[in-house]
C-alpha atoms as a PDB file:
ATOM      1  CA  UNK A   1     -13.770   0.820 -15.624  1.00  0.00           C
ATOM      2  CA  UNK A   2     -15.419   2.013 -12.374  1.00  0.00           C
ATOM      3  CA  UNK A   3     -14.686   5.575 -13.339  1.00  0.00           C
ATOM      4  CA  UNK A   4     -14.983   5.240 -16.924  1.00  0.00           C
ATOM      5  CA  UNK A   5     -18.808   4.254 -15.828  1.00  0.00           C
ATOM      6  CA  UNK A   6     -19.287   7.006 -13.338  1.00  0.00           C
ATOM      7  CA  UNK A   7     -18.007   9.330 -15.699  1.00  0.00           C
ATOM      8  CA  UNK A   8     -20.781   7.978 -18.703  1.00  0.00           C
ATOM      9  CA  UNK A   9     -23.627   8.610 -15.693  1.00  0.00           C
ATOM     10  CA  UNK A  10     -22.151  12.050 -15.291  1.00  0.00           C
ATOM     11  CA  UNK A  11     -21.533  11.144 -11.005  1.00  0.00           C
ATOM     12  CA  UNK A  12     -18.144  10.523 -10.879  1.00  0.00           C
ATOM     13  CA  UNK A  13     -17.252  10.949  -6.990  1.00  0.00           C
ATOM     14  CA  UNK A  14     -15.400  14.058  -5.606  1.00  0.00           C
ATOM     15  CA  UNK A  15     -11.988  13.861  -4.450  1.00  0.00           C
ATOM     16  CA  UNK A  16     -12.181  13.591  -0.471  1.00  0.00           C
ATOM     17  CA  UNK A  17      -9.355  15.630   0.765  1.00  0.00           C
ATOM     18  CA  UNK A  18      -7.318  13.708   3.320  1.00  0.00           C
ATOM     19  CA  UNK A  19      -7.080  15.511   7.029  1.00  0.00           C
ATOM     20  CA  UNK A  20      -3.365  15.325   6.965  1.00  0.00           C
ATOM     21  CA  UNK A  21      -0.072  17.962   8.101  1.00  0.00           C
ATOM     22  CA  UNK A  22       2.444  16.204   7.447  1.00  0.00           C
ATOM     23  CA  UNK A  23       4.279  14.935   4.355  1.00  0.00           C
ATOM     24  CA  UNK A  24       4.798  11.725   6.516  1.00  0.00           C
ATOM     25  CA  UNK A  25       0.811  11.413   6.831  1.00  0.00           C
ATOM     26  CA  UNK A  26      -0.181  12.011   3.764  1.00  0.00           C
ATOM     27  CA  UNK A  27       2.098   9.265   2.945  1.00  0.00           C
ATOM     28  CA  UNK A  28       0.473   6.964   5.192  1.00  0.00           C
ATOM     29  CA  UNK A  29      -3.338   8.333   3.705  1.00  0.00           C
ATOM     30  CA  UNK A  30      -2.469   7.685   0.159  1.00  0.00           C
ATOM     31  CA  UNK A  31      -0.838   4.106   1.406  1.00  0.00           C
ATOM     32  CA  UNK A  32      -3.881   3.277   3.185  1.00  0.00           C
ATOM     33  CA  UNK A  33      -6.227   4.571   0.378  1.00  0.00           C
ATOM     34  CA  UNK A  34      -3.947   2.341  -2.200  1.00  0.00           C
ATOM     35  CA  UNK A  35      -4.503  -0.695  -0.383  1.00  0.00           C
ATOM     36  CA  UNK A  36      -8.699  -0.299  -0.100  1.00  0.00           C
ATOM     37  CA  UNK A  37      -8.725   0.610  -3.598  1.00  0.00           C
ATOM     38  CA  UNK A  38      -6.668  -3.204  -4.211  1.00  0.00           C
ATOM     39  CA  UNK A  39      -9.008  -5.030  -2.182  1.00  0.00           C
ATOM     40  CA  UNK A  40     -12.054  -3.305  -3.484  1.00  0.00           C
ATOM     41  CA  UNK A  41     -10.509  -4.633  -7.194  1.00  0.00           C
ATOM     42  CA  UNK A  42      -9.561  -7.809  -5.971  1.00  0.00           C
ATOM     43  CA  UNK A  43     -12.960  -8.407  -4.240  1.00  0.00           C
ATOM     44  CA  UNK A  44     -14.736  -7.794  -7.809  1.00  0.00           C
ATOM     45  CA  UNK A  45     -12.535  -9.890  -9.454  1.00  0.00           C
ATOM     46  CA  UNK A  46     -13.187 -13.130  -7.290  1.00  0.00           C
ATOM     47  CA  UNK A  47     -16.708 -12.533  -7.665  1.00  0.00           C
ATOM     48  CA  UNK A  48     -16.278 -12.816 -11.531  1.00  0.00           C
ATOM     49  CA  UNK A  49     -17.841 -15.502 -12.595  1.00  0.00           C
ATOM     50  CA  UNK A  50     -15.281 -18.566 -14.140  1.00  0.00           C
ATOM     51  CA  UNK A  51     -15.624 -18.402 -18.498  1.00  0.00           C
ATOM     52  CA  UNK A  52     -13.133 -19.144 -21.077  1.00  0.00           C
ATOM     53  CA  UNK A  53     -11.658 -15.591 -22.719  1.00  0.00           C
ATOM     54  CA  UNK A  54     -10.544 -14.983 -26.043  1.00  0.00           C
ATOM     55  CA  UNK A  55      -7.022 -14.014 -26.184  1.00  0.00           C
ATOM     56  CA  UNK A  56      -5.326 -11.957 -28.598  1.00  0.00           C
ATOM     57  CA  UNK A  57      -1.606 -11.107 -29.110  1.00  0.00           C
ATOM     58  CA  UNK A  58      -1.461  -7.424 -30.029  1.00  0.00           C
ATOM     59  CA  UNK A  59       2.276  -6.931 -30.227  1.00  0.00           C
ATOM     60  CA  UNK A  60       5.893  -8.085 -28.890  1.00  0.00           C
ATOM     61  CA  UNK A  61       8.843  -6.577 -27.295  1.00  0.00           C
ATOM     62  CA  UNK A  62      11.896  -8.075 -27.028  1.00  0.00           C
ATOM     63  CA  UNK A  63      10.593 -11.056 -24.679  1.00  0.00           C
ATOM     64  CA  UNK A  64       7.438  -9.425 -23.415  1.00  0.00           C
ATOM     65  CA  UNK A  65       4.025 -10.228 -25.381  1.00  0.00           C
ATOM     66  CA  UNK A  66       1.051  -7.588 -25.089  1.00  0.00           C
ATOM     67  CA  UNK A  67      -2.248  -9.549 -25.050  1.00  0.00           C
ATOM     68  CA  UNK A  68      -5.814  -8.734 -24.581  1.00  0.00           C
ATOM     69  CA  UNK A  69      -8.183 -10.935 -23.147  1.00  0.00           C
ATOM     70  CA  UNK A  70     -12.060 -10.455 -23.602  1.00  0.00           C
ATOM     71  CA  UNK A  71     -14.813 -12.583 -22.330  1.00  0.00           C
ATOM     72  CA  UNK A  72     -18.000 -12.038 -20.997  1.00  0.00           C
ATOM     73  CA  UNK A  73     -17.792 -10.701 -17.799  1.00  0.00           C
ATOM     74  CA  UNK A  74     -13.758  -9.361 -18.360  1.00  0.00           C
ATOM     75  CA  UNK A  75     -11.601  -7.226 -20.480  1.00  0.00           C
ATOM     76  CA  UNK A  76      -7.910  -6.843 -19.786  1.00  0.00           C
ATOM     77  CA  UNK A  77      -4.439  -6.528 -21.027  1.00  0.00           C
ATOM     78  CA  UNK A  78      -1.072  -7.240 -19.385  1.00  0.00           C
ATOM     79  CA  UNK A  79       2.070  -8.363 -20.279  1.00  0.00           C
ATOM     80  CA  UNK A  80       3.806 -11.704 -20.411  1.00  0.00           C
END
C-alpha cells in the first residue's frame, strides 16, 4: 500500500544501491533490509486501531479458503 501511495503522489523512493562485493554481503544487505521492512509493517499494524472487519470468502482450494477482510482502517487477504 505504501508504494501503491507513493506511486499515486508521483515520489516513489529510489532504489538505494547497497555498498556490497560480495555475493555473501549482499546476502546479508538484502537480509538486513528484509527484516526493517517487517518491523516497519509490523509497527503500523499494532498501531491500527482495534474494529470489527467484514470478511468475505472469495474462493476455496482443496482445504485452503481465500478471504478478504475490509474494515476501516485495514484491507487484506490471506489464506486459511
Amino acid at each position: 500500500m505504501y508504494v501503491e501511495q507513493m506511486r499515486l503522489k508521483d515520489k516513489a523512493p529510489q532504489p538505494i544501491p547497497f555498498a556490497v562485493h560480495t555475493l555473501s554481503q549482499l546476502r546479508q544487505h538484502l537480509h538486513q533490509s528484509r527484516l526493517e521492512k517487517q518491523e516497519q509493517v509490523r509497527y503500523g499494524l499494532a498501531q491500527t486501531p482495534v474494529e470489527t472487519f467484514k470478511v468475505q470468502e472469495e474462493e476455496r482450494f482443496c482445504d485452503f479458503r481465500l478471504k478478504t477482510a475490509l474494515g476501516k482502517n485495514f484491507a487484506g487477504v490471506g489464506y486459511y
